[in-house]
C-alpha atoms as a PDB file:
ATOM      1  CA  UNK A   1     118.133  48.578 136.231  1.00  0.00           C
ATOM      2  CA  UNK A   2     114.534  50.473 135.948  1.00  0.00           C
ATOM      3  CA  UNK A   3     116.351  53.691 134.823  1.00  0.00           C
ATOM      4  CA  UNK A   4     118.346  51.908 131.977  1.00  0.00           C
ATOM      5  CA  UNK A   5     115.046  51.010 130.950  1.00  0.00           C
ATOM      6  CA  UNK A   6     113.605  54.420 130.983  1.00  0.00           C
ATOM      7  CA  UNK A   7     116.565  55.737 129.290  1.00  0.00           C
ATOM      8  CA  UNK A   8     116.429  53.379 126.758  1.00  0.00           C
ATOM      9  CA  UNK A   9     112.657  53.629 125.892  1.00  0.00           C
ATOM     10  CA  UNK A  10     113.178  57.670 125.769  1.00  0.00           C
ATOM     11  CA  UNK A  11     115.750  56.884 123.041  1.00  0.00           C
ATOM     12  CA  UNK A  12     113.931  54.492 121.121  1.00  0.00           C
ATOM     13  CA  UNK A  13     110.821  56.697 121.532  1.00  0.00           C
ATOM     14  CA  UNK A  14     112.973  59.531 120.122  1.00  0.00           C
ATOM     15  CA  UNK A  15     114.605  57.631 117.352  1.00  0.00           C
ATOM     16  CA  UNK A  16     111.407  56.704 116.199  1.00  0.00           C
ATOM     17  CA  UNK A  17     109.619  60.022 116.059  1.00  0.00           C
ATOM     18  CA  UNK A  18     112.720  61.286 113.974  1.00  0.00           C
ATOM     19  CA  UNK A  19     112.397  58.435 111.803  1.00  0.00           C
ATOM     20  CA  UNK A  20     108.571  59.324 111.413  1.00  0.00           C
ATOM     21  CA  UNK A  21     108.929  62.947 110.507  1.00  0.00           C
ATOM     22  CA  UNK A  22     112.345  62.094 108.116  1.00  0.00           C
ATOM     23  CA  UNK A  23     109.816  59.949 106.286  1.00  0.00           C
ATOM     24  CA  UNK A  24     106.853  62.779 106.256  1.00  0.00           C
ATOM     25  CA  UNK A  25     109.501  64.806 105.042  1.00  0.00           C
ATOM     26  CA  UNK A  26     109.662  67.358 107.481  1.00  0.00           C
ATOM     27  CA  UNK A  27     113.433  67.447 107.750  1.00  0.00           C
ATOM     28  CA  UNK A  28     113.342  68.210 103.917  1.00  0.00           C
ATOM     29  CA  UNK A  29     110.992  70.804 103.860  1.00  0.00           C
ATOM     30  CA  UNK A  30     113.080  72.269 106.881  1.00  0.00           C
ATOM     31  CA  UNK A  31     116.124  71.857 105.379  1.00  0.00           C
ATOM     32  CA  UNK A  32     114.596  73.426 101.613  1.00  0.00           C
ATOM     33  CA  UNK A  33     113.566  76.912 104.171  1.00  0.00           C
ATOM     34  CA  UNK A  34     116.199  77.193 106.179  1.00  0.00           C
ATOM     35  CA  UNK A  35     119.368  76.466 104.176  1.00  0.00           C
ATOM     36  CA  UNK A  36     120.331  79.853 104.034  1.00  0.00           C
ATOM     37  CA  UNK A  37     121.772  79.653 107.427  1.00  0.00           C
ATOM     38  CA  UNK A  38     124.485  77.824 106.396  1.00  0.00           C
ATOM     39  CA  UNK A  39     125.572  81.051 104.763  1.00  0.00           C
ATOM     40  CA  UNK A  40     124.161  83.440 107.190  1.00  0.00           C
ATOM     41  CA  UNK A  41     126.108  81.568 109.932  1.00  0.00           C
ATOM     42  CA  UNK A  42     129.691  82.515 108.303  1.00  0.00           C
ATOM     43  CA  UNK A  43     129.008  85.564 107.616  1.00  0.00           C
ATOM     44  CA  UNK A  44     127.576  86.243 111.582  1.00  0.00           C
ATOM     45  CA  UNK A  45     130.521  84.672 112.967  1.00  0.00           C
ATOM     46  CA  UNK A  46     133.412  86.386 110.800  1.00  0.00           C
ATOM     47  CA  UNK A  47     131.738  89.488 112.292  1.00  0.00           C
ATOM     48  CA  UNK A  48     131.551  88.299 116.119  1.00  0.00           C
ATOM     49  CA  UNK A  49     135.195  86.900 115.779  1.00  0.00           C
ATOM     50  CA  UNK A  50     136.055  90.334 114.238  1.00  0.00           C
ATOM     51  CA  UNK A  51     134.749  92.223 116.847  1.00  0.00           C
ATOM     52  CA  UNK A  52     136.055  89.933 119.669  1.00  0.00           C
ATOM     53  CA  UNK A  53     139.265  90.848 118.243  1.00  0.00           C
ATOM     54  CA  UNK A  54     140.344  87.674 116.884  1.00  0.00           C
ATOM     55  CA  UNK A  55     140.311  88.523 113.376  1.00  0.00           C
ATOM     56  CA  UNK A  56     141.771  91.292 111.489  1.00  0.00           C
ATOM     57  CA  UNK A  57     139.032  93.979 109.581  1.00  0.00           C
ATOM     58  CA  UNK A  58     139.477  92.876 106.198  1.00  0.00           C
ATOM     59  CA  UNK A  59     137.493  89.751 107.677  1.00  0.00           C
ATOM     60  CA  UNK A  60     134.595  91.803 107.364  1.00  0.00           C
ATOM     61  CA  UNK A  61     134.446  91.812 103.632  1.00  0.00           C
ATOM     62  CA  UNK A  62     133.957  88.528 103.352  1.00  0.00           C
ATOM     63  CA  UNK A  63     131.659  88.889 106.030  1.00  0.00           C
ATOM     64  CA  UNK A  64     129.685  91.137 105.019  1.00  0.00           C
ATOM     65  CA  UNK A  65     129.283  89.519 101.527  1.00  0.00           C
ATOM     66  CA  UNK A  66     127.782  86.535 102.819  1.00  0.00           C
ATOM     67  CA  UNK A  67     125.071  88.211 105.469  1.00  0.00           C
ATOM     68  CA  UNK A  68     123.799  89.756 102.262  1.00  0.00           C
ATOM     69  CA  UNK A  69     123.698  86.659  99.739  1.00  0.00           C
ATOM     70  CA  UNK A  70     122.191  85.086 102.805  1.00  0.00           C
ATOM     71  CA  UNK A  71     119.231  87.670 103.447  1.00  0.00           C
ATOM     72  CA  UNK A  72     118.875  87.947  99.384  1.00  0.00           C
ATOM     73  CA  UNK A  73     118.961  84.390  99.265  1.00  0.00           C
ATOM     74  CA  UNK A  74     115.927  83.864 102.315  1.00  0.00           C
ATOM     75  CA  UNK A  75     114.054  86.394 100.243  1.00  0.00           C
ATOM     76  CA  UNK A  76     114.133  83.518  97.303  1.00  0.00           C
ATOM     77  CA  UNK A  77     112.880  81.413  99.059  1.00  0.00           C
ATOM     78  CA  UNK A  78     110.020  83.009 100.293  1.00  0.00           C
ATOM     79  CA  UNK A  79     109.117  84.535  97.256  1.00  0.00           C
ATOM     80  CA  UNK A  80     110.364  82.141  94.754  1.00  0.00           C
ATOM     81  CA  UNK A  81     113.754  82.059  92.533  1.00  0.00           C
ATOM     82  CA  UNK A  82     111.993  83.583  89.609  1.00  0.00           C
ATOM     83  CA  UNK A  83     112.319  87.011  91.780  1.00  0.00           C
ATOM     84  CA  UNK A  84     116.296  86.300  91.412  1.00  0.00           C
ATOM     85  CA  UNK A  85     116.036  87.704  88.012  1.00  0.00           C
ATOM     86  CA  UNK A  86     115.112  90.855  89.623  1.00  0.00           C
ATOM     87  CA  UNK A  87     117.459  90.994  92.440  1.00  0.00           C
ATOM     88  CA  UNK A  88     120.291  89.976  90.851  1.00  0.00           C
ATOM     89  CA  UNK A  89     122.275  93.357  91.599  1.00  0.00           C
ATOM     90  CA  UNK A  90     122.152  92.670  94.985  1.00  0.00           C
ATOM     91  CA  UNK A  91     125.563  90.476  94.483  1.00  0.00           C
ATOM     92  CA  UNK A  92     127.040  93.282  93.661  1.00  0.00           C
ATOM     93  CA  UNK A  93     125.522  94.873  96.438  1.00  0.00           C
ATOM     94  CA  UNK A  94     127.288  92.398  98.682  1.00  0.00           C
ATOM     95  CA  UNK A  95     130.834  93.787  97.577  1.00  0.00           C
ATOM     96  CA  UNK A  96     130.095  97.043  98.198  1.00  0.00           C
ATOM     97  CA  UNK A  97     128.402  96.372 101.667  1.00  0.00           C
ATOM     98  CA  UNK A  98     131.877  94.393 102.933  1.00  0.00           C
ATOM     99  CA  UNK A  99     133.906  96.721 101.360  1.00  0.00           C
ATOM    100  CA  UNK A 100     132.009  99.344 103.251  1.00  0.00           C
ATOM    101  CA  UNK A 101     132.273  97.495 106.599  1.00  0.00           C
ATOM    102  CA  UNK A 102     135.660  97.169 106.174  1.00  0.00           C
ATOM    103  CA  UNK A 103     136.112 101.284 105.158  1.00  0.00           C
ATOM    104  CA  UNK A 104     134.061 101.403 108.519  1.00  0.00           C
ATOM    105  CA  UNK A 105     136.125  99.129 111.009  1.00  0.00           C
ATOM    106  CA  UNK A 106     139.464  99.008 109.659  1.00  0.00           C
ATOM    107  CA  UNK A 107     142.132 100.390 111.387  1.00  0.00           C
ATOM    108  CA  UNK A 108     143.073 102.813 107.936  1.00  0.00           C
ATOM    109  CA  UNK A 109     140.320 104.715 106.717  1.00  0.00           C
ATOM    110  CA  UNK A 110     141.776 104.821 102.843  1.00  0.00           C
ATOM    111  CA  UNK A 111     139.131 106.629 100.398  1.00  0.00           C
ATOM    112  CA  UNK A 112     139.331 104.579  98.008  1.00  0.00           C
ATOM    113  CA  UNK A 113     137.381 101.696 100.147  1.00  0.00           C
ATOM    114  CA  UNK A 114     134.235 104.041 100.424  1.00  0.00           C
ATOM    115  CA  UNK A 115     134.794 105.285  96.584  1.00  0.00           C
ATOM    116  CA  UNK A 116     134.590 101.943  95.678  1.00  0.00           C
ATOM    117  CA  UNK A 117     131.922 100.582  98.057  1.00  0.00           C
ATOM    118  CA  UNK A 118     130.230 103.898  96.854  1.00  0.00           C
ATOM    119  CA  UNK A 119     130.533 102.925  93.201  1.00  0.00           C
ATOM    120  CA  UNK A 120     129.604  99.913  93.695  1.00  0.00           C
ATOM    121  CA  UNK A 121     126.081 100.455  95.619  1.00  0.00           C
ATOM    122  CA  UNK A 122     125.661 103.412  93.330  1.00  0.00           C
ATOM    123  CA  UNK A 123     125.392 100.413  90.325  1.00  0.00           C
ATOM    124  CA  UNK A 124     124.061  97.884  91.728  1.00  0.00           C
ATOM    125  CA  UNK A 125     120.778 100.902  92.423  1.00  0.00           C
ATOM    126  CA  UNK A 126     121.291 101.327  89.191  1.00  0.00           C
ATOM    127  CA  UNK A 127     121.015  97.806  87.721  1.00  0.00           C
ATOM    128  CA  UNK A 128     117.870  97.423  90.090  1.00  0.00           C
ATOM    129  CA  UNK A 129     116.286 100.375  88.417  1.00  0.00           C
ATOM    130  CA  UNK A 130     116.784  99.209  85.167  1.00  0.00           C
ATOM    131  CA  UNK A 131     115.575  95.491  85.817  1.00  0.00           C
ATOM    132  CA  UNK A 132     112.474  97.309  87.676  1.00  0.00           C
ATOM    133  CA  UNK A 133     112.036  99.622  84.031  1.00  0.00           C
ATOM    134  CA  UNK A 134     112.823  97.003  81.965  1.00  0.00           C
ATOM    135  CA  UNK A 135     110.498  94.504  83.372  1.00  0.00           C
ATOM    136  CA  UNK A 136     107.459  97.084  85.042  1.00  0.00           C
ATOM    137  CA  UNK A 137     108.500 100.367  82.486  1.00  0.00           C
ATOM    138  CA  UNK A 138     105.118 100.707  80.759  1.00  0.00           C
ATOM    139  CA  UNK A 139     103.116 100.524  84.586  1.00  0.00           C
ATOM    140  CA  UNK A 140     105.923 103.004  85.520  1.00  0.00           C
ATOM    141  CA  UNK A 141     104.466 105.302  82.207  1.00  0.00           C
ATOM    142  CA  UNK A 142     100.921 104.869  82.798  1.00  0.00           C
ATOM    143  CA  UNK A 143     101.150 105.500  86.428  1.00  0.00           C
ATOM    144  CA  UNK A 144     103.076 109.017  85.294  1.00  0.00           C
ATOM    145  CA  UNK A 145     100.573 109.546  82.356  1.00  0.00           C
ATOM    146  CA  UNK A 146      97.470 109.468  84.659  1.00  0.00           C
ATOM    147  CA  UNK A 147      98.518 111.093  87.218  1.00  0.00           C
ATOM    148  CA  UNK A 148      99.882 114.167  84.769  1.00  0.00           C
ATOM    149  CA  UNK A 149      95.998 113.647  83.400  1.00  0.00           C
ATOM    150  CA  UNK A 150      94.704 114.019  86.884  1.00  0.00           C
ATOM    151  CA  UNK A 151      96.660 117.139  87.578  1.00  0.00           C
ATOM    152  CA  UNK A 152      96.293 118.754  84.710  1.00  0.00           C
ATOM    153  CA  UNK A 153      92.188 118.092  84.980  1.00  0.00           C
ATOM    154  CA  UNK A 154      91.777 118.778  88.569  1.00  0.00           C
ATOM    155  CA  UNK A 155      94.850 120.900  89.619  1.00  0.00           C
ATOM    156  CA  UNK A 156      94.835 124.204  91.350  1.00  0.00           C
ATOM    157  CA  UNK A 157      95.579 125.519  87.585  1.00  0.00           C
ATOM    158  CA  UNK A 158      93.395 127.515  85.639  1.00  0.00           C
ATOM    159  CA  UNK A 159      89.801 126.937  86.157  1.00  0.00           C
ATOM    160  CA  UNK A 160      88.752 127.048  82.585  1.00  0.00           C
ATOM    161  CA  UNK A 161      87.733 124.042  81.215  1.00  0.00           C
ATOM    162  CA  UNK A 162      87.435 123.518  77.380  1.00  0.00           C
END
């Protein structure tokens, strides 16, 4: 009978810790961090069932897709979803790093996986450099204007000065 009563007070002791943090709201702020598990766990596992050879390659795009929305979606969270409008290529990103996987591990290396995982990372750069111009373009220009100013003033050019 003693160790019922042990047992019992552990799980009432328990229960009521969990019911103390769940009203702190530490399960919240836990669950508001880490949700992007629940897409970085999918994405880990079609890649471990892949490679235990229980799924075919062309599980790997999928796979793929998601380890990247999860990682870009961590990143939002740490930094705040206002950075999304930055990162935004990065879903297209995703494509092209499945696709790629797939090109990789899958038992018929077409071309026209890698041209299109190619294509695809080669725009989603693309898109990023834009956003990053479009947004930070005139830092971008000043940085190149004075350091052109500093080279031309102090570089191993001529040594005349006005």
């Amino acid at each position: 009978m003693p160790n019922n009563k042990y047992s019992a007070g552990i799980i009432l002791l328990l229960a009521g810790v969990v019911i103390l943090l769940g009203k702190l709201g530490v399960f919240s702020l836990l669950g508001a961090i880490f949700w992007p598990l629940l897409v970085l766990i999918p994405g880990v596992l079609l890649h471990v069932l892949y490679f235990g050879r229980l799924l075919p390659a062309v599980a790997l795009v999928p796979g793929g897709m998601l380890v990247v929305y999860a990682l870009l979606f961590v990143v939002c969270n740490l930094f705040g979803w206002d950075s999304l409008k930055y990162l935004w290529p990065l879903f297209i990103f995703g494509v092209a790093a499945g696709l790629y996987e797939y090109y990789l591990f899958g038992s018929s290396r077409q071309r026209v996986l890698f041209r299109a995982a190619l294509a695809l990372a080669a725009a989603s750069a693309v898109f990023i450099v834009l956003v990053l111009m479009w947004s930070w373009g005139i830092y971008a220009i000043a940085v190149v204007l004075i350091g052109a100013g500093a080279w031309m003033t102090l570089g191993r050019g001529s040594r005349r000065r006005w």
